[in-house]
C-alpha atoms as a PDB file:
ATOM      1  CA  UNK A   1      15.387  -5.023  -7.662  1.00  0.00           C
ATOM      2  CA  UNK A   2      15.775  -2.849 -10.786  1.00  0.00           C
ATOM      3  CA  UNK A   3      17.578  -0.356  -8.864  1.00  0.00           C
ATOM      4  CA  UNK A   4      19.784  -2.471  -7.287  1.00  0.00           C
ATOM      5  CA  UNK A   5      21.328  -4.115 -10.889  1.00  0.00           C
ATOM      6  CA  UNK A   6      21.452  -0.706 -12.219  1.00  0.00           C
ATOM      7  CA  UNK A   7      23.248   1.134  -9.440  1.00  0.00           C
ATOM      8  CA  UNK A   8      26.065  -1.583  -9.826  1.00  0.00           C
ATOM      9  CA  UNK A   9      26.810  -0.272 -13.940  1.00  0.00           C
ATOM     10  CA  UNK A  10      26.193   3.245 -12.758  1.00  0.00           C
ATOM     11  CA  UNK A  11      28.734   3.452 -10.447  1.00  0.00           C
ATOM     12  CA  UNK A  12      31.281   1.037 -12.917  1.00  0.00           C
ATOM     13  CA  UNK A  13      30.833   3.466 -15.416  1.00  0.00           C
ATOM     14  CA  UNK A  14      31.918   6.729 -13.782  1.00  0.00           C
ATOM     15  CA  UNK A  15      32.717   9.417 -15.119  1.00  0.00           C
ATOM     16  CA  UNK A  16      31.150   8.896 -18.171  1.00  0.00           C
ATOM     17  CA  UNK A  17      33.023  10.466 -20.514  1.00  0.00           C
ATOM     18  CA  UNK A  18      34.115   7.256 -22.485  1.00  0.00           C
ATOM     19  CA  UNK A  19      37.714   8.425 -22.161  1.00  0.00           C
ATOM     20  CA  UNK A  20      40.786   6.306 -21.598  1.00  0.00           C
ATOM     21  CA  UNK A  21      44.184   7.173 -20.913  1.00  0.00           C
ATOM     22  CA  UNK A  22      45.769   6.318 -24.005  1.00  0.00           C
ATOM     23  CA  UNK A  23      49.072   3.555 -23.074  1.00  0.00           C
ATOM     24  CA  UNK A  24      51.035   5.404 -25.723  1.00  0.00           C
ATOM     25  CA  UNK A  25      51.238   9.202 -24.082  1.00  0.00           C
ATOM     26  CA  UNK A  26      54.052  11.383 -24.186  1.00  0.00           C
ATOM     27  CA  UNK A  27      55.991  13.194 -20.782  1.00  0.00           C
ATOM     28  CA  UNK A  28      54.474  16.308 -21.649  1.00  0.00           C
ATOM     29  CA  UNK A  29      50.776  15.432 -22.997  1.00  0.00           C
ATOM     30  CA  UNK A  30      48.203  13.250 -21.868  1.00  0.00           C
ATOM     31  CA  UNK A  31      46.195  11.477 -24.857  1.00  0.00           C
ATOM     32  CA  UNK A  32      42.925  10.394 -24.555  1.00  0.00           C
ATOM     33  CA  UNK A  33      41.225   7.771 -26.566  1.00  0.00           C
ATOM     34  CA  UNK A  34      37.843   6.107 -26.895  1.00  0.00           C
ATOM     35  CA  UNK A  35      36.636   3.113 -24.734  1.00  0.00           C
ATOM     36  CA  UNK A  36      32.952   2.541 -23.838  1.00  0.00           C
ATOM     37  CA  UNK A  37      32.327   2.899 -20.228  1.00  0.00           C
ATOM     38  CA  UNK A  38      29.154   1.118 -20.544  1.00  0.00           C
ATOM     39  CA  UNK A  39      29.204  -2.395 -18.960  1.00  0.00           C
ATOM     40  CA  UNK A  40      25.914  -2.872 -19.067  1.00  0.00           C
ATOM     41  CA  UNK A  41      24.866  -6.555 -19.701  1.00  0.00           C
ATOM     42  CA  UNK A  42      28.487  -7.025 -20.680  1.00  0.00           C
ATOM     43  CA  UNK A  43      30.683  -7.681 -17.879  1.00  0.00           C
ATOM     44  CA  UNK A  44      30.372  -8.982 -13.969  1.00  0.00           C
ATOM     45  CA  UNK A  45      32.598  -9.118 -12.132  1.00  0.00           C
ATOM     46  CA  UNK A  46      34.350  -5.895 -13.324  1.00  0.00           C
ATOM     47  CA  UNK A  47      37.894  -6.819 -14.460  1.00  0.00           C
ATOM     48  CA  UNK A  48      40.740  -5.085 -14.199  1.00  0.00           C
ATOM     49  CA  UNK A  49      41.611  -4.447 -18.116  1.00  0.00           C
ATOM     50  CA  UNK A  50      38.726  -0.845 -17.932  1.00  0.00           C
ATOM     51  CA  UNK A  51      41.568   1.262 -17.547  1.00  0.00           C
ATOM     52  CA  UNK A  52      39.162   4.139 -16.252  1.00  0.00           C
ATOM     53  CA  UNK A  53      38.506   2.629 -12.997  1.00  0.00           C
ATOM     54  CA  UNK A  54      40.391   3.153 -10.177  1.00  0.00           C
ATOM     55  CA  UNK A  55      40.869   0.029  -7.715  1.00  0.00           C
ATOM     56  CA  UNK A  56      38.330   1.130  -5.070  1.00  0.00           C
ATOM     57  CA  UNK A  57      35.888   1.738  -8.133  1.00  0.00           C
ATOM     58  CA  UNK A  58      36.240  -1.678  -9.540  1.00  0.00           C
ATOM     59  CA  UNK A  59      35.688  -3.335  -5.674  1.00  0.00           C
ATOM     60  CA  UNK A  60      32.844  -0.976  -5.310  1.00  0.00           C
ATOM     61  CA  UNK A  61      31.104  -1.810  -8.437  1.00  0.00           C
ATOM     62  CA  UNK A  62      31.753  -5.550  -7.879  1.00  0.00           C
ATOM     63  CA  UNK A  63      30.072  -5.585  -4.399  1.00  0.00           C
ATOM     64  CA  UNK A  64      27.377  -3.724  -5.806  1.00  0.00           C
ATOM     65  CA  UNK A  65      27.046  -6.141  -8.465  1.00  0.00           C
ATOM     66  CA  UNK A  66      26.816  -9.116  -5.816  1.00  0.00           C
ATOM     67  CA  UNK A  67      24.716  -7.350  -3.643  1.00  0.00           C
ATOM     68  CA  UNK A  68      22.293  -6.806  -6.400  1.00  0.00           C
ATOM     69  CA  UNK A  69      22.692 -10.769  -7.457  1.00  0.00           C
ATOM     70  CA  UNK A  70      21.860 -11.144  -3.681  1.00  0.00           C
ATOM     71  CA  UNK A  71      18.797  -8.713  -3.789  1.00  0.00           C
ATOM     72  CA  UNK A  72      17.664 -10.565  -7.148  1.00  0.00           C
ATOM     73  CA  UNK A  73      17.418 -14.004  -5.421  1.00  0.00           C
ATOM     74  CA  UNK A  74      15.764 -13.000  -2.268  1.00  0.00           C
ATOM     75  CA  UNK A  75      12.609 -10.953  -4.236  1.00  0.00           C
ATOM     76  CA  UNK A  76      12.718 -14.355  -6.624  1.00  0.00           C
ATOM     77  CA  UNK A  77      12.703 -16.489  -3.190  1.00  0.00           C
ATOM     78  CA  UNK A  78       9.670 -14.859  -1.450  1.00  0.00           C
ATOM     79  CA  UNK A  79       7.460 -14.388  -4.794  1.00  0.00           C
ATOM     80  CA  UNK A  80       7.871 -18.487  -5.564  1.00  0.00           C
ATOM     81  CA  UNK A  81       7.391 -18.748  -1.791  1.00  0.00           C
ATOM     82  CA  UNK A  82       4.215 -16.392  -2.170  1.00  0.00           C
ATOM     83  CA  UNK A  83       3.506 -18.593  -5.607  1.00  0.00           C
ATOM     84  CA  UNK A  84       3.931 -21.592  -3.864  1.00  0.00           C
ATOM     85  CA  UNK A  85       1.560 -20.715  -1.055  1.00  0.00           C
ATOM     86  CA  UNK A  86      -1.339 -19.441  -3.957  1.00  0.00           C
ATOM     87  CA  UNK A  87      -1.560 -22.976  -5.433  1.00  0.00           C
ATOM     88  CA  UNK A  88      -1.476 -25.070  -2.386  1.00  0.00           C
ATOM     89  CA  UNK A  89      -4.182 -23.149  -1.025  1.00  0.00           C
ATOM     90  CA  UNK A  90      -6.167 -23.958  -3.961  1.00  0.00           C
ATOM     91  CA  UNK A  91      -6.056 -27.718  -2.494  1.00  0.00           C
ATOM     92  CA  UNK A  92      -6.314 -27.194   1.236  1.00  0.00           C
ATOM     93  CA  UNK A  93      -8.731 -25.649   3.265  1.00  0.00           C
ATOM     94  CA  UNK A  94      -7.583 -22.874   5.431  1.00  0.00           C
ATOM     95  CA  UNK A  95     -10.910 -22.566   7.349  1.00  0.00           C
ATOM     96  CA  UNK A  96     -10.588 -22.955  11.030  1.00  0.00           C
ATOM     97  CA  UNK A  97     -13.901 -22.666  13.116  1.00  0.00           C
ATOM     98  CA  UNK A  98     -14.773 -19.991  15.850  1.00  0.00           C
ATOM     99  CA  UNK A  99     -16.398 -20.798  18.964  1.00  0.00           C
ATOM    100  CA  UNK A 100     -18.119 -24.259  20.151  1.00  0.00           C
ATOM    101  CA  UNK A 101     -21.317 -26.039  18.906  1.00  0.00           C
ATOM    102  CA  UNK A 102     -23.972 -24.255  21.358  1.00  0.00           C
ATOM    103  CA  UNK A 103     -26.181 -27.912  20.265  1.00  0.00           C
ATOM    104  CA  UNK A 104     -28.770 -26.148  19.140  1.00  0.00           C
ATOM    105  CA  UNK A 105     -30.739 -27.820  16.582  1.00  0.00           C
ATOM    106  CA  UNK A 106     -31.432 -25.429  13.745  1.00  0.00           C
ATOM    107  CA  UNK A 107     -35.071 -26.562  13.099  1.00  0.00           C
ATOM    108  CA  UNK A 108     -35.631 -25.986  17.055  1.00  0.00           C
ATOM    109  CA  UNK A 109     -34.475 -22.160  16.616  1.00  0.00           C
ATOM    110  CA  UNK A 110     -37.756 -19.487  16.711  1.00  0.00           C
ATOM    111  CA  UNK A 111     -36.221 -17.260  13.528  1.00  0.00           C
ATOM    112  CA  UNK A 112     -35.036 -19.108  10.866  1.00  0.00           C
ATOM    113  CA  UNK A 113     -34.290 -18.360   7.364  1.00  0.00           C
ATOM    114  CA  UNK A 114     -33.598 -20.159   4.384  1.00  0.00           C
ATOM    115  CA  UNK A 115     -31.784 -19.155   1.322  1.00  0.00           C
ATOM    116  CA  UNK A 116     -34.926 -18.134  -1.500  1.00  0.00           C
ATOM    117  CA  UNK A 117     -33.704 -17.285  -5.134  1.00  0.00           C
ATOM    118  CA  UNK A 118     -35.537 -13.891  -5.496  1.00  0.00           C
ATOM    119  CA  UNK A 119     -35.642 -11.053  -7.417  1.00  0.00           C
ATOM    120  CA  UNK A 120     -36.152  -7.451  -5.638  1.00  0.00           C
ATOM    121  CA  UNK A 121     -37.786  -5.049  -7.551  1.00  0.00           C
ATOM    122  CA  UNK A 122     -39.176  -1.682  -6.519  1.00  0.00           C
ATOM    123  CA  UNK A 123     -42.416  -1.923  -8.447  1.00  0.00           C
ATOM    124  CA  UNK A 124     -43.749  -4.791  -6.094  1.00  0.00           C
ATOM    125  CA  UNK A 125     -43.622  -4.473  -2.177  1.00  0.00           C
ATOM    126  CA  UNK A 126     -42.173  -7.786  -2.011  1.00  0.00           C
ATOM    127  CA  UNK A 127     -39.168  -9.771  -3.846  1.00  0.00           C
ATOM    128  CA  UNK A 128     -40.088 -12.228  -6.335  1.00  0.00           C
ATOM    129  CA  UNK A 129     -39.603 -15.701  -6.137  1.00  0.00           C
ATOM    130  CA  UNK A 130     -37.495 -17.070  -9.044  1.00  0.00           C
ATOM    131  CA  UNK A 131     -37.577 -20.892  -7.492  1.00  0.00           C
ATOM    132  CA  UNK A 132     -39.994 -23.764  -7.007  1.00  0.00           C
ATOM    133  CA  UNK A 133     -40.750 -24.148  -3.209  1.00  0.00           C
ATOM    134  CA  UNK A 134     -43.371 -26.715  -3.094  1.00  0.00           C
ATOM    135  CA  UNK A 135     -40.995 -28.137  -1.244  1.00  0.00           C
ATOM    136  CA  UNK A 136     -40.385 -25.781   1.384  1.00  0.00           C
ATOM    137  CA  UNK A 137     -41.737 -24.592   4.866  1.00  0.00           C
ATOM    138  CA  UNK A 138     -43.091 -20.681   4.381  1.00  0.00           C
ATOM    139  CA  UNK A 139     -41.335 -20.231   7.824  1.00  0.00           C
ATOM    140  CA  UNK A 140     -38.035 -20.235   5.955  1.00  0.00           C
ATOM    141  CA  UNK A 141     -38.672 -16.817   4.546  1.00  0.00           C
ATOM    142  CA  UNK A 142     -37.620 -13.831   6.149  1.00  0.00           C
ATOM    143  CA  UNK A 143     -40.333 -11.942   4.829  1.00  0.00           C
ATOM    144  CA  UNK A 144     -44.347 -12.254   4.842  1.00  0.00           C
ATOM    145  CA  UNK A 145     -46.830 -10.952   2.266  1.00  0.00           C
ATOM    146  CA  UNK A 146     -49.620  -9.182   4.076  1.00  0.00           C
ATOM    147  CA  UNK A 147     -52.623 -10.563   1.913  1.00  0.00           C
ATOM    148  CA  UNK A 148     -51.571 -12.758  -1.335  1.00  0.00           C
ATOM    149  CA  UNK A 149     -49.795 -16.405  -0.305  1.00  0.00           C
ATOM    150  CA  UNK A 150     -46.328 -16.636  -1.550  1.00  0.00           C
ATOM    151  CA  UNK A 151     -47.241 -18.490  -4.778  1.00  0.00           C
ATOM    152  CA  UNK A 152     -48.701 -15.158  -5.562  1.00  0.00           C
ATOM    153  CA  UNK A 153     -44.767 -13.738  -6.056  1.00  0.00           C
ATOM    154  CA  UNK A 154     -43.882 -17.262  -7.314  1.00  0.00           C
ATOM    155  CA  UNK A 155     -42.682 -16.237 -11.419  1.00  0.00           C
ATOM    156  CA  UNK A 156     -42.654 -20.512 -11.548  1.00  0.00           C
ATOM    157  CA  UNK A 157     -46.532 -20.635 -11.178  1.00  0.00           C
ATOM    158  CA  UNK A 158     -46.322 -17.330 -14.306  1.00  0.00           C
ATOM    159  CA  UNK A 159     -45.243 -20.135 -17.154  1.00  0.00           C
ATOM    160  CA  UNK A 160     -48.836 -21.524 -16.685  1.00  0.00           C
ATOM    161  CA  UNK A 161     -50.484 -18.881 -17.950  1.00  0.00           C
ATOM    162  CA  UNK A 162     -47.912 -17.159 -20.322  1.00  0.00           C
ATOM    163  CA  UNK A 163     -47.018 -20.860 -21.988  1.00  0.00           C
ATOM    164  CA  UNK A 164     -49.079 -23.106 -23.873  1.00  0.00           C
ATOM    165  CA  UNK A 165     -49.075 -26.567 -22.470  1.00  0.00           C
ATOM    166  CA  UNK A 166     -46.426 -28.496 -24.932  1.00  0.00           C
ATOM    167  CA  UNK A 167     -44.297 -25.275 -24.547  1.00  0.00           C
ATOM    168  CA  UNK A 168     -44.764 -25.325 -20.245  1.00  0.00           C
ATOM    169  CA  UNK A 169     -43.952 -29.359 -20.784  1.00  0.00           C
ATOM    170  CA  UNK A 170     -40.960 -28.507 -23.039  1.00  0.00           C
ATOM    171  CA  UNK A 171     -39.903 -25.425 -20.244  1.00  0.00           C
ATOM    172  CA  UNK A 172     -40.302 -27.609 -17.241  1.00  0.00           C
ATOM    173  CA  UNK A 173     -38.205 -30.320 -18.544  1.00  0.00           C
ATOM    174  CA  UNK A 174     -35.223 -27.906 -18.937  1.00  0.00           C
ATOM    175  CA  UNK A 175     -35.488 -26.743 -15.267  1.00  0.00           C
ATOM    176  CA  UNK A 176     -35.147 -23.139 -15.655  1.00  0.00           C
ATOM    177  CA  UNK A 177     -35.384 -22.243 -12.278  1.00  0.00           C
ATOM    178  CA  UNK A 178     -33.583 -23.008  -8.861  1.00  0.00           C
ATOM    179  CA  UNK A 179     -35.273 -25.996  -6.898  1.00  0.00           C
ATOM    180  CA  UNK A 180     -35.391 -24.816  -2.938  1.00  0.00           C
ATOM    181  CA  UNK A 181     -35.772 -28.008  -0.767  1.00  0.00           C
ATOM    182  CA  UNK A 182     -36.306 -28.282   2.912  1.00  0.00           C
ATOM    183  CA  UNK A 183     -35.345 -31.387   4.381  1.00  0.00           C
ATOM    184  CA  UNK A 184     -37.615 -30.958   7.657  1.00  0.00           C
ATOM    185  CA  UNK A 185     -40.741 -31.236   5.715  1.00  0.00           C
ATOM    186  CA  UNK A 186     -39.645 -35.068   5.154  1.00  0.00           C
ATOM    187  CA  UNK A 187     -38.996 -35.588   8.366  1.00  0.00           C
ATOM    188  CA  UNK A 188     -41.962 -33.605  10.121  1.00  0.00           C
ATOM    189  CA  UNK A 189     -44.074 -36.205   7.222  1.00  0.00           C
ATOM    190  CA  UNK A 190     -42.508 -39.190   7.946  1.00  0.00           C
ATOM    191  CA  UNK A 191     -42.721 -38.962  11.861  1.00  0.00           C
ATOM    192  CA  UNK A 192     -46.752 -38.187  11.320  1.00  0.00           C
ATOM    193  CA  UNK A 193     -47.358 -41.160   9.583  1.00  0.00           C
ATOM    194  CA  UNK A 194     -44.905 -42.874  12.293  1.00  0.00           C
END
């Protein structure tokens, strides 16, 4: 784009020498006086009264100039069109699905895993679990300690012992960790009491 409005006053203000045929010149001398070649920001389309130019110059300059005004407004086109396309997609949904429902249930599946806030360290051979799971199946984890449960890596079940009791009341009520849920626990519940 830059190039394009440039190369339009570059070529208007050949030769660059800032020297005009003065009207006044005698039959034997030509006299030269000042004029400023540079158009720049000053003049489009190139008129006739730059007495440097010679009439293919001035065309040639002026279809630059155009072709550059043409070059501007088709970059500013497909950048609002590019704009344009940002926002609205910030209020539609441009997910489309892959494949068919197989109608497989996902508690029916034999390796299922649930999404656990943990923390991986490399001092313990297991993550630790940053959530309360009470409510939870264990066979939503993707791992399996070999000898402690998994409120053994549970930092929840920590506040009891590092908190005094008003403090653990006072820490519980401001829910500092993630609350993991498993809805099939209700329903495997309520259909044993059914």
């Amino acid at each position: 784009m830059i190039f394009s409005i440039f190369s339009s006053y570059w070529w208007s203000g050949f030769p660059y020498d800032n020297l005009c045929v003065d009207e006044s010149e005698t039959e034997n001398e030509t006299i030269y006086e000042f004029c400023s070649q540079d158009l720049m920001w000053h003049e489009f389309p190139v008129s006739e009264h730059n007495k440097w130019m010679t009439e293919d110059q001035r065309k040639i300059a002026n279809l630059f100039g155009w072709t550059s005004i043409g070059v501007i407004i088709c970059i500013l086109l497909i950048y609002s069109m590019r704009l344009i396309e940002r926002i609205l997609s910030l209020f539609k949904s441009d997910y489309e699905p892959d494949g068919n429902d197989m109608l497989i249930s996902y508690s029916s599946l034999e390796d299922r895993a649930g999404f656990v806030p943990e923390v991986a360290t490399d001092e313990a051979p297991y993550p630790f679990i940053v959530g309360d799971i009470t409510e939870m199946d264990d066979e939503l984890f993707d791992w399996a300690p070999d000898e402690q449960s998994y409120d053994y890596f549970n930092l929840t079940k920590d506040l009891n012992d590092i908190l005094s009791p008003s403090e653990y009341e006072e820490a519980s009520a401001k829910m500092l960790f993630s609350s993991v849920k498993d809805w099939s626990i209700e329903e495997n519940t309520s259909n044993t009491k059914d």
